[in-house]
Protein backbone atom coordinates (compact mmCIF):
# COMPACT_ATOMS: atom_id res chain seq x y z
CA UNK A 1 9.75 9.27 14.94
CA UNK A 2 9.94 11.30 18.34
CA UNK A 3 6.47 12.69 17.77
CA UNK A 4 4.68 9.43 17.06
CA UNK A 5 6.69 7.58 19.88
CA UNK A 6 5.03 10.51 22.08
CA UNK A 7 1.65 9.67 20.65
CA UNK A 8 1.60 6.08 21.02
CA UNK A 9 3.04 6.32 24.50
CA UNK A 10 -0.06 9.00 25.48
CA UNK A 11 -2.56 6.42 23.57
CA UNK A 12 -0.93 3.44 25.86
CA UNK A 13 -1.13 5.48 29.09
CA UNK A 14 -4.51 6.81 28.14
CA UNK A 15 -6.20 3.12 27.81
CA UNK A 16 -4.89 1.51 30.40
CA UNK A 17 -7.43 0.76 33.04
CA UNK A 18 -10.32 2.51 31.20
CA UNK A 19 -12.84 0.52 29.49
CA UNK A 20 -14.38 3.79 28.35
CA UNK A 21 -11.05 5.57 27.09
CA UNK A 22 -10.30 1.93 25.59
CA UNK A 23 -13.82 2.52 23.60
CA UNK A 24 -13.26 5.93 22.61
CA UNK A 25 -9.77 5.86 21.08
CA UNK A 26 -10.72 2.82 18.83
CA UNK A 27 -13.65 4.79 17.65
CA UNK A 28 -11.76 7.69 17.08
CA UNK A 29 -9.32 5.49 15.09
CA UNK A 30 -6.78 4.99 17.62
CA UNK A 31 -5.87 1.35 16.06
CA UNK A 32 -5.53 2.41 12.79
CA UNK A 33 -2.85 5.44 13.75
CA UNK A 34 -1.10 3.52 16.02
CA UNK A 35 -0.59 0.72 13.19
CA UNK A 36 0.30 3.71 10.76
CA UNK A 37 2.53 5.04 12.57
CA UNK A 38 4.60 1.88 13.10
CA UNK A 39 4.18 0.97 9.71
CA UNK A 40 5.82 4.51 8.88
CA UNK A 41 8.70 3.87 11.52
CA UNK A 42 9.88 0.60 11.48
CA UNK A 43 12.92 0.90 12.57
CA UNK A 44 12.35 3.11 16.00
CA UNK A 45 12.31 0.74 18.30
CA UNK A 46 10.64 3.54 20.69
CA UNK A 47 7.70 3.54 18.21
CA UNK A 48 7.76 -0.75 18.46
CA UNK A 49 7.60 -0.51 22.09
CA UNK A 50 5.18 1.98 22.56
CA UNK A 51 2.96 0.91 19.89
CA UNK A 52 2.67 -2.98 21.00
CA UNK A 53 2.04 -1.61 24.37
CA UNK A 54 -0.80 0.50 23.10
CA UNK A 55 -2.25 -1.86 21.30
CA UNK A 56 -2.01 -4.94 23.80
CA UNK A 57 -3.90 -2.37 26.39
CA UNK A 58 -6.60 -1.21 23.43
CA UNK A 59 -7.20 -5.25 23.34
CA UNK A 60 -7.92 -5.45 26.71
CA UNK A 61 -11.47 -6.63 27.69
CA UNK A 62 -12.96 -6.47 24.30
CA UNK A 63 -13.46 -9.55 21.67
CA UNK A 64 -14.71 -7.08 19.55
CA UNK A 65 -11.99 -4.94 19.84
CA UNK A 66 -9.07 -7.66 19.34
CA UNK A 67 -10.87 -9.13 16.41
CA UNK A 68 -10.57 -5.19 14.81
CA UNK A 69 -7.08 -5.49 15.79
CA UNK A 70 -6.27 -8.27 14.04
CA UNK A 71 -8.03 -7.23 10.89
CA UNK A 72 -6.19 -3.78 11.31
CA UNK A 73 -3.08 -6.03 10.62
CA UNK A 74 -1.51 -5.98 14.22
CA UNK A 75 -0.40 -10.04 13.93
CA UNK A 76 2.20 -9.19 10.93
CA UNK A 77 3.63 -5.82 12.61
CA UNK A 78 3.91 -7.70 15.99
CA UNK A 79 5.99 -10.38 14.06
CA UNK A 80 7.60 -7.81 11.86
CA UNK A 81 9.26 -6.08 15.37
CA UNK A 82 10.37 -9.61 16.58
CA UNK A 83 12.26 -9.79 13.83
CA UNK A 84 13.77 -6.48 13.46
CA UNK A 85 14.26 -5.85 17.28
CA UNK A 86 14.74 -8.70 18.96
CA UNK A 87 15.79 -8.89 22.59
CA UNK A 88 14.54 -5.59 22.79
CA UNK A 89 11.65 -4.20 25.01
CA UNK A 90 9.72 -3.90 22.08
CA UNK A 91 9.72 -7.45 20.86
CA UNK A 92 8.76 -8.10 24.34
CA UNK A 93 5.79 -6.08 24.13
CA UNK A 94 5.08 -7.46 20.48
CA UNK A 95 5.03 -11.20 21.83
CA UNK A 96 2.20 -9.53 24.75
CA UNK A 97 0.20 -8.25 21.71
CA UNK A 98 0.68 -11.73 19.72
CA UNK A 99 -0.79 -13.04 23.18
CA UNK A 100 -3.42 -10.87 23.75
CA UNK A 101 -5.08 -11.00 20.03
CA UNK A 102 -5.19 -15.28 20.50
């Protein structure tokens, strides 16, 4: 779990504030990893928090982009960390990806 929890956390910093970055890890498949690899660790909460972050800042400034999100299946692993870690950072950060897709 350490490794992905790295990788999501790079993918977070990395698409913050960059339209372009944004662009280019969603065409690279960014979305779809990030979603696999909190499918694979549900019960890091590191790999939650990280994850909803990188995927709340991936939705940023795009329709386009949150409507991929959604259809990548972000909605049910945002609720699925609410219910596993709740009062954690992470289910913080899931109910500011729940947000952003709206």
């Amino acid at each position: 779990a350490g490794v992905q929890e790295w990788g999501c956390g790079a993918l977070c910093d990395l698409a913050h504030g960059s339209e372009e970055r944004r662009a280019a890890i969603a065409a690279a498949g960014g979305i779809e990893a990030v979603l696999r690899g909190m499918g694979s660790h549900g019960g890091s909460a590191g790999v939650q928090d990280w994850g909803c972050a990188a995927l709340c800042n991936l939705a940023a400034g795009s329709e386009e982009r949150r409507k991929r999100i959604r259809q990548a299946g972000a909605i049910p692993a945002a609720q699925a960390v609410q219910h596993a870690h709740g009062g954690t950072k992470a289910a913080e950060y899931a109910s500011g990806l729940l947000g952003a897709l709206r």
